[in-house]
C-alpha atoms as a PDB file:
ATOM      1  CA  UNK A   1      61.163 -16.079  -4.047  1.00  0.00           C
ATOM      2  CA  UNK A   2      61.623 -13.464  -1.863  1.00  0.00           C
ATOM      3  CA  UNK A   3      59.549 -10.916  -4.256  1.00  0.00           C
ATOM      4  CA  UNK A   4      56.651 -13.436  -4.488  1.00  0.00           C
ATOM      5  CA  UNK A   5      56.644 -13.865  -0.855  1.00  0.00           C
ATOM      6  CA  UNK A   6      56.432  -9.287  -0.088  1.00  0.00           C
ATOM      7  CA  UNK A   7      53.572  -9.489  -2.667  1.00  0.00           C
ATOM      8  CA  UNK A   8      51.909 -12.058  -0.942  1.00  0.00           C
ATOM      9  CA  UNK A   9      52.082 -10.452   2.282  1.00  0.00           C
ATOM     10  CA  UNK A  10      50.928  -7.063   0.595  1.00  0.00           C
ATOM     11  CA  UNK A  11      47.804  -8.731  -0.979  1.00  0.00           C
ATOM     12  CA  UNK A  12      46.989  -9.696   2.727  1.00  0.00           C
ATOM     13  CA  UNK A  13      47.077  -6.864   4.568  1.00  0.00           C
ATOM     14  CA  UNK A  14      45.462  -4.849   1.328  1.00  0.00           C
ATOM     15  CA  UNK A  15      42.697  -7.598   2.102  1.00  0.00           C
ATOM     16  CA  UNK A  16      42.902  -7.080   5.656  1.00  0.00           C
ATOM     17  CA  UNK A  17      42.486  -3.036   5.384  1.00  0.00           C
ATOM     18  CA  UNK A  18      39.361  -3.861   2.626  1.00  0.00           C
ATOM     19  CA  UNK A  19      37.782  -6.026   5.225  1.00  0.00           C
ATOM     20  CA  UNK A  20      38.163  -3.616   8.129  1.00  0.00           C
ATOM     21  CA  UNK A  21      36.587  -0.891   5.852  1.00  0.00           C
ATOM     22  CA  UNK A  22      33.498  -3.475   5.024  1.00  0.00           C
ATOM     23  CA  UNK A  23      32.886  -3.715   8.735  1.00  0.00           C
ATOM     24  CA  UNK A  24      29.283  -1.927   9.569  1.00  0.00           C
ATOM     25  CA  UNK A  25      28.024  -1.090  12.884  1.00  0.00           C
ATOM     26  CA  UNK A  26      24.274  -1.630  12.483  1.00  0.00           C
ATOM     27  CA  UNK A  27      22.525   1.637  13.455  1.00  0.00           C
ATOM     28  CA  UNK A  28      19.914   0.805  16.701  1.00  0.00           C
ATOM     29  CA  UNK A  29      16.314   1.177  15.662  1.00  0.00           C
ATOM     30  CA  UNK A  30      14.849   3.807  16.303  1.00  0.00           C
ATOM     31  CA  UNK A  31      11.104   4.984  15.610  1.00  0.00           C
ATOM     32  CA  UNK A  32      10.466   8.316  13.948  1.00  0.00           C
ATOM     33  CA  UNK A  33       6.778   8.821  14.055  1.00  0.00           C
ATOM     34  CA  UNK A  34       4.150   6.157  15.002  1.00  0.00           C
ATOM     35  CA  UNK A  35       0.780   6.505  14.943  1.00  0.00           C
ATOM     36  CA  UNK A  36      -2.704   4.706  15.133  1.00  0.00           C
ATOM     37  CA  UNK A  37      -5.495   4.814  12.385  1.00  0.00           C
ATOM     38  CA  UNK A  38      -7.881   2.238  10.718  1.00  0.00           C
ATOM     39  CA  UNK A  39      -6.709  -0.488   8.620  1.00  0.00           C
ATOM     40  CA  UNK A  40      -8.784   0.492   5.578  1.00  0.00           C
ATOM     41  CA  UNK A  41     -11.066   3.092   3.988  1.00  0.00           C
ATOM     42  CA  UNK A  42     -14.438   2.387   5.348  1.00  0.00           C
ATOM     43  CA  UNK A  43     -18.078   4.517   4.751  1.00  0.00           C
ATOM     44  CA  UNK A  44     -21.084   3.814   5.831  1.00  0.00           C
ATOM     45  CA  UNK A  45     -23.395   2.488   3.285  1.00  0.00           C
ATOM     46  CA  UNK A  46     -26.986   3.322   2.545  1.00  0.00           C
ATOM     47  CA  UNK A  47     -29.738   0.879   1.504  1.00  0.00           C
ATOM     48  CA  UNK A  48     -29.894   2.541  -1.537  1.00  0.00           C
ATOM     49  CA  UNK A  49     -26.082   1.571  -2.521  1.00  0.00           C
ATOM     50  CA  UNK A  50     -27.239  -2.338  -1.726  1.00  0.00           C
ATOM     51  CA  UNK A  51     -30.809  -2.142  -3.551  1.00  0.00           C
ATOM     52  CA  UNK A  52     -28.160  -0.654  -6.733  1.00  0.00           C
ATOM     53  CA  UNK A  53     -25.855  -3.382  -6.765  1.00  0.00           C
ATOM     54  CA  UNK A  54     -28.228  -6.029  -6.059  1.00  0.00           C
ATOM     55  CA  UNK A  55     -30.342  -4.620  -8.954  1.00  0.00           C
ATOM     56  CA  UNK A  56     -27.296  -4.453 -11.189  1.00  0.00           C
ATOM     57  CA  UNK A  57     -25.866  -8.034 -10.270  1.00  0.00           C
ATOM     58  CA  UNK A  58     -29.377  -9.966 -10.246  1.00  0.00           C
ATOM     59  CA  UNK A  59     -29.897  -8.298 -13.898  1.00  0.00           C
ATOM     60  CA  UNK A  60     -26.531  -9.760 -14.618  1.00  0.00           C
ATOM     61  CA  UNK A  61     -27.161 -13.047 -13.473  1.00  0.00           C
ATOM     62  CA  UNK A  62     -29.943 -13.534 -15.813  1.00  0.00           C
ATOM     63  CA  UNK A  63     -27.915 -12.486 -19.039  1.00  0.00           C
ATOM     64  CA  UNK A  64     -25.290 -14.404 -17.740  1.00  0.00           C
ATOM     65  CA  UNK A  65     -27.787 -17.437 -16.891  1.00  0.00           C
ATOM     66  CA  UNK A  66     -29.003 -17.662 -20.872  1.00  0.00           C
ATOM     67  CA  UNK A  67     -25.234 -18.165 -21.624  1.00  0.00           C
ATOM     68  CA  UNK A  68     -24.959 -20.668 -18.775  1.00  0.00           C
ATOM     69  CA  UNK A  69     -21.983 -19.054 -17.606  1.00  0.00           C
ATOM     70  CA  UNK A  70     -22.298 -20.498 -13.986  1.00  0.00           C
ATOM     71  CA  UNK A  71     -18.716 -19.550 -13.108  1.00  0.00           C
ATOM     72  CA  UNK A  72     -19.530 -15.872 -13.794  1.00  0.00           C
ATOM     73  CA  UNK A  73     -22.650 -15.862 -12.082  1.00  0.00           C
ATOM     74  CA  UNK A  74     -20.867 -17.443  -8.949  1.00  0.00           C
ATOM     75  CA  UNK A  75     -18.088 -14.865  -8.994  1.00  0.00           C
ATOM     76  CA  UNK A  76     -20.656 -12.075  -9.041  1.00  0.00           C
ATOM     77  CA  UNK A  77     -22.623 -12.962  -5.802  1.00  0.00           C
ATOM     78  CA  UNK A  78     -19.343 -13.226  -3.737  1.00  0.00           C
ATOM     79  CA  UNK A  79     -18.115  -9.950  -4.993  1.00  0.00           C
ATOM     80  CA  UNK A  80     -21.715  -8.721  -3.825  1.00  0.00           C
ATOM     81  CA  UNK A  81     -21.159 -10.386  -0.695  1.00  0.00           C
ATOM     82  CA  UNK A  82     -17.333  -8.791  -0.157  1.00  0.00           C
ATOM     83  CA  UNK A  83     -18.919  -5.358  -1.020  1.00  0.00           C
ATOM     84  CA  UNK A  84     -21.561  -5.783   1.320  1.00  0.00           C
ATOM     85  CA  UNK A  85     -19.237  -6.933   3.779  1.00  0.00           C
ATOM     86  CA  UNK A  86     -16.686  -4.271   3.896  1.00  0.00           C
ATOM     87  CA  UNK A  87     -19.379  -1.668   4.017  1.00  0.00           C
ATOM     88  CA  UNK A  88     -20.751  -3.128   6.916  1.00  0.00           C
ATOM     89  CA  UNK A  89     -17.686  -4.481   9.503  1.00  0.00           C
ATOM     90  CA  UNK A  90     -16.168  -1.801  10.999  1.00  0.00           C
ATOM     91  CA  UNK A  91     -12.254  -1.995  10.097  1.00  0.00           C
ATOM     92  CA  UNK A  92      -9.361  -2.620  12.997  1.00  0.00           C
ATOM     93  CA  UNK A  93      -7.382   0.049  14.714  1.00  0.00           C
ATOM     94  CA  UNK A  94      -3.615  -0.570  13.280  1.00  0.00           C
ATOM     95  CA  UNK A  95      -0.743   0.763  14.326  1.00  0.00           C
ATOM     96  CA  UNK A  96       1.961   2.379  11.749  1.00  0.00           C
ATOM     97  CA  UNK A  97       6.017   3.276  12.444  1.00  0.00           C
ATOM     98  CA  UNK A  98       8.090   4.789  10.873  1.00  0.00           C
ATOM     99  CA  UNK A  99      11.763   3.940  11.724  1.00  0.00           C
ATOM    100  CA  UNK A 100      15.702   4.409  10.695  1.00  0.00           C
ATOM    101  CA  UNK A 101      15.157   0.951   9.215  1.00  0.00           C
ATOM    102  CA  UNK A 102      11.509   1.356   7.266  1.00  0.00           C
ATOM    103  CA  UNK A 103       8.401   1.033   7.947  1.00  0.00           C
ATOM    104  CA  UNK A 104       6.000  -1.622  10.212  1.00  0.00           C
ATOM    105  CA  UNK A 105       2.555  -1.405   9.208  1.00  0.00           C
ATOM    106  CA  UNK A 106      -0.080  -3.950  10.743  1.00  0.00           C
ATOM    107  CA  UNK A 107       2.525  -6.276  11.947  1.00  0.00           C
ATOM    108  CA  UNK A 108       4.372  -6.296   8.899  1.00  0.00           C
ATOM    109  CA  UNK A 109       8.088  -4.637   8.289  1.00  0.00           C
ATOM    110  CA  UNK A 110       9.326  -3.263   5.008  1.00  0.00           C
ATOM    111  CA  UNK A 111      12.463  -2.246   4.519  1.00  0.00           C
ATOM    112  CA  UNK A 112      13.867   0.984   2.818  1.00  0.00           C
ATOM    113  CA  UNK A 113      15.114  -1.396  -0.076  1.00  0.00           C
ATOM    114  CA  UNK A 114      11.946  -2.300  -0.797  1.00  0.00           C
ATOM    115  CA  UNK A 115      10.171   0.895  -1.177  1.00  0.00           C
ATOM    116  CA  UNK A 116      10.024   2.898  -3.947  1.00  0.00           C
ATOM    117  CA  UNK A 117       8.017   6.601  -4.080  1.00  0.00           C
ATOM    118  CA  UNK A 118       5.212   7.941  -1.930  1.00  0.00           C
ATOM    119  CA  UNK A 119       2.553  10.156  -2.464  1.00  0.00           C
ATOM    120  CA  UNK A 120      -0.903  11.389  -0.676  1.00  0.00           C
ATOM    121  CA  UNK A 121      -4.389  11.318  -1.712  1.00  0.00           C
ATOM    122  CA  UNK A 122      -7.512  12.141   0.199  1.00  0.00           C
ATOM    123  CA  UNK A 123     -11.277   9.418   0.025  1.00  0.00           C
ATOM    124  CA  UNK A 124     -13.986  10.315   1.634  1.00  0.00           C
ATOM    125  CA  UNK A 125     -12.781  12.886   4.056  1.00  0.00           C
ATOM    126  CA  UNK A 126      -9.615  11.005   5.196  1.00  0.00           C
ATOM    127  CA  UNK A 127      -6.375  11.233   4.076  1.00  0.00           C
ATOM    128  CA  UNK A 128      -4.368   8.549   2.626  1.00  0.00           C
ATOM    129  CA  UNK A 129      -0.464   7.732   2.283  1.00  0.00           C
ATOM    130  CA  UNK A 130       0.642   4.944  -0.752  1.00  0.00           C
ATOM    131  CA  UNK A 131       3.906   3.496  -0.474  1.00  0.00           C
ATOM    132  CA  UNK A 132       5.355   2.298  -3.801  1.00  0.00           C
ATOM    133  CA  UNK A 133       6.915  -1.385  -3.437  1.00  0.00           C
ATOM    134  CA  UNK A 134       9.180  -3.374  -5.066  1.00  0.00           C
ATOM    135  CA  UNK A 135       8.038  -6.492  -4.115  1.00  0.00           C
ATOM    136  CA  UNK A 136       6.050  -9.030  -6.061  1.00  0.00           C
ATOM    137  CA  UNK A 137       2.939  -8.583  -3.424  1.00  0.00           C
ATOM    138  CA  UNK A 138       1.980  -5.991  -2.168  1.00  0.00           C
ATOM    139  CA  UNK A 139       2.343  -4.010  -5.160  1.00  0.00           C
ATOM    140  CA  UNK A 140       1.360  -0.960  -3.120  1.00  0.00           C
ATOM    141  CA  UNK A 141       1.016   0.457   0.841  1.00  0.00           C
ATOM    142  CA  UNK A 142      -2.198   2.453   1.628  1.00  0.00           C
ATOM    143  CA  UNK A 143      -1.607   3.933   4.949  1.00  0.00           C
ATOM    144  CA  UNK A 144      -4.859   5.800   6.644  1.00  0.00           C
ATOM    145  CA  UNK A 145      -3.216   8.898   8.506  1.00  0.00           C
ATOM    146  CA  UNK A 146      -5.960   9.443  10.998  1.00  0.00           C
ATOM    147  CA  UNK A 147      -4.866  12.386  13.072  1.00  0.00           C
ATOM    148  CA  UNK A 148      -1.274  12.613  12.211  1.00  0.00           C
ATOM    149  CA  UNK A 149      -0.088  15.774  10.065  1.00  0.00           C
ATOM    150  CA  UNK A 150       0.798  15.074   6.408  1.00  0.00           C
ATOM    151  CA  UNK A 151       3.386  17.581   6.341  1.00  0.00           C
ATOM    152  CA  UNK A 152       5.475  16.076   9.712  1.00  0.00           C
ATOM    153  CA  UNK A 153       5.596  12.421   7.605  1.00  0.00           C
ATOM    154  CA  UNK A 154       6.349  13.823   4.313  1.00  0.00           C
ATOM    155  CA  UNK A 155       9.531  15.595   5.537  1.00  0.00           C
ATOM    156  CA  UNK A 156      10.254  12.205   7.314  1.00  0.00           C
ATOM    157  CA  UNK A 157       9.823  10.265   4.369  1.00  0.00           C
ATOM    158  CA  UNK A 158      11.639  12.427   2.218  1.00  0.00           C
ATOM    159  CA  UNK A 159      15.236  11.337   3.578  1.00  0.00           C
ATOM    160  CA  UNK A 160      14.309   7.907   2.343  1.00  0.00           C
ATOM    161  CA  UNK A 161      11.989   7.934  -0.426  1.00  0.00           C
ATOM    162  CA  UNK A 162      11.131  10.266  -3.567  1.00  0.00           C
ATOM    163  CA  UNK A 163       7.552  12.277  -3.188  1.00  0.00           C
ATOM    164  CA  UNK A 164       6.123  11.614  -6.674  1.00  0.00           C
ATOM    165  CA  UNK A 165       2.383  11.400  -7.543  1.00  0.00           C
ATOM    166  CA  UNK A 166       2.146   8.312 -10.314  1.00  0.00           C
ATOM    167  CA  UNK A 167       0.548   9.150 -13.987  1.00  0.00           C
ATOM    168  CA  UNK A 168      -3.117   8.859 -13.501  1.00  0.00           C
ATOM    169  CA  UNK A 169      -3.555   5.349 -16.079  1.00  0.00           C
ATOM    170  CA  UNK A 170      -6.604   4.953 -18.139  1.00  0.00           C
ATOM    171  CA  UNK A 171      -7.781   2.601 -16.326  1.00  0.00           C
ATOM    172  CA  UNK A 172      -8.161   5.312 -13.247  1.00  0.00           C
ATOM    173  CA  UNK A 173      -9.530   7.805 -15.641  1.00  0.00           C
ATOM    174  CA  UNK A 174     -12.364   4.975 -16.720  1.00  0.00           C
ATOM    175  CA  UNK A 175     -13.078   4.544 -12.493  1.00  0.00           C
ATOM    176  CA  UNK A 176     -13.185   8.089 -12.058  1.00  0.00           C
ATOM    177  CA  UNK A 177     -15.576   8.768 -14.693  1.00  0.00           C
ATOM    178  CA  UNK A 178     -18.181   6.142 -14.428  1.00  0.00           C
ATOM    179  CA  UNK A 179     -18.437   6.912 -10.377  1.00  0.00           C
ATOM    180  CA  UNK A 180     -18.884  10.505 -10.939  1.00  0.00           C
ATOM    181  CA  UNK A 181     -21.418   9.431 -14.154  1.00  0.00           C
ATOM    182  CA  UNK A 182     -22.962   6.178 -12.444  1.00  0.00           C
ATOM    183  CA  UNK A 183     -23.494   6.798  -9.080  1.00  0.00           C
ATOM    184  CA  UNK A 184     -24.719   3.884  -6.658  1.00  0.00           C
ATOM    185  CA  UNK A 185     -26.082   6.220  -4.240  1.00  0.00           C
ATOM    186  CA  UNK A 186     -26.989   9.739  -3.670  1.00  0.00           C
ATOM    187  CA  UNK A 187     -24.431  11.921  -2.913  1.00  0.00           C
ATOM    188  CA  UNK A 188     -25.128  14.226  -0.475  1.00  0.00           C
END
């Protein structure tokens, strides 16, 4: 009895020293860089780019009308009408953080966890930072960087996340190609 009862007494205070050594002080947050830039890629669109896409969808819609494919034709106009829209509205000022804990984006938070890699890429004059996520949606964080220096966030992010540019897939190859061989406006 007396052995059972020391081994019981040594399983709890082995316990006692694992729970103790479990015990986490949460680090205070604390922001590393913050900055304010545009919510999303905009340019200013010519006639000429609407006159195109009209053209293109209203020669659509009558192919698409002989196979009385009214779903397709419907679907069309409203992606003419998104397009349209997002080259017209002006997009929001957001602001970006980054922080000990991740990074808050537009009112939303993402945790370290739930990033993967990060790389830069550069639209129509303005450069660009995608976050890699692991969640379900979004897929993936396009950060405008406005005035902020790439360098200064890349050696930030770099403690958390891995710098890797993805594979280019075909499907980016097939984008690049017909915009740079089907142009819907001049390029100046």
């Amino acid at each position: 009895m007396t052995v059972q009862k020391q081994e019981t007494t040594s399983t709890l205070k082995n316990q006692e020293t694992d729970q103790q050594a479990q015990i986490v002080k949460p680090e205070p947050l604390k922001t590393l860089l913050e900055w304010k830039a545009a919510s999303r890629l905009f340019k200013k669109r010519e006639r000429e780019y609407f006159t195109t896409i009209g053209s293109i969808v209203f020669l659509l819609a009558i192919i698409l009308l002989f196979l009385q494919e009214w779903f397709l034709i419907v679907v069309m106009v409203a992606l003419m009408f998104v397009a349209y829209i997002l080259s017209t509205v002006q997009p929001e000022e957001v602001e970006h953080k980054i922080t000990n804990r991740g990074i808050f984006t537009g009112g939303d938070s993402y945790a370290w966890a739930a990033l993967g890699r990060f790389w830069f890429t550069e639209k129509w004059g303005q450069k660009i930072l995608h976050l890699e996520t692991l969640l379900a949606f979004p897929r993936r964080l396009t950060l405008l960087l406005g005035r902020i220096d790439q360098e200064q966030i890349k050696k930030i992010l770099s403690d958390y996340l891995l710098f890797e540019e993805p594979k280019k897939t075909w499907i980016d190859n097939a984008s690049a190609w017909l915009s740079a061989h089907i142009p819907l406006e001049k390029t100046s």
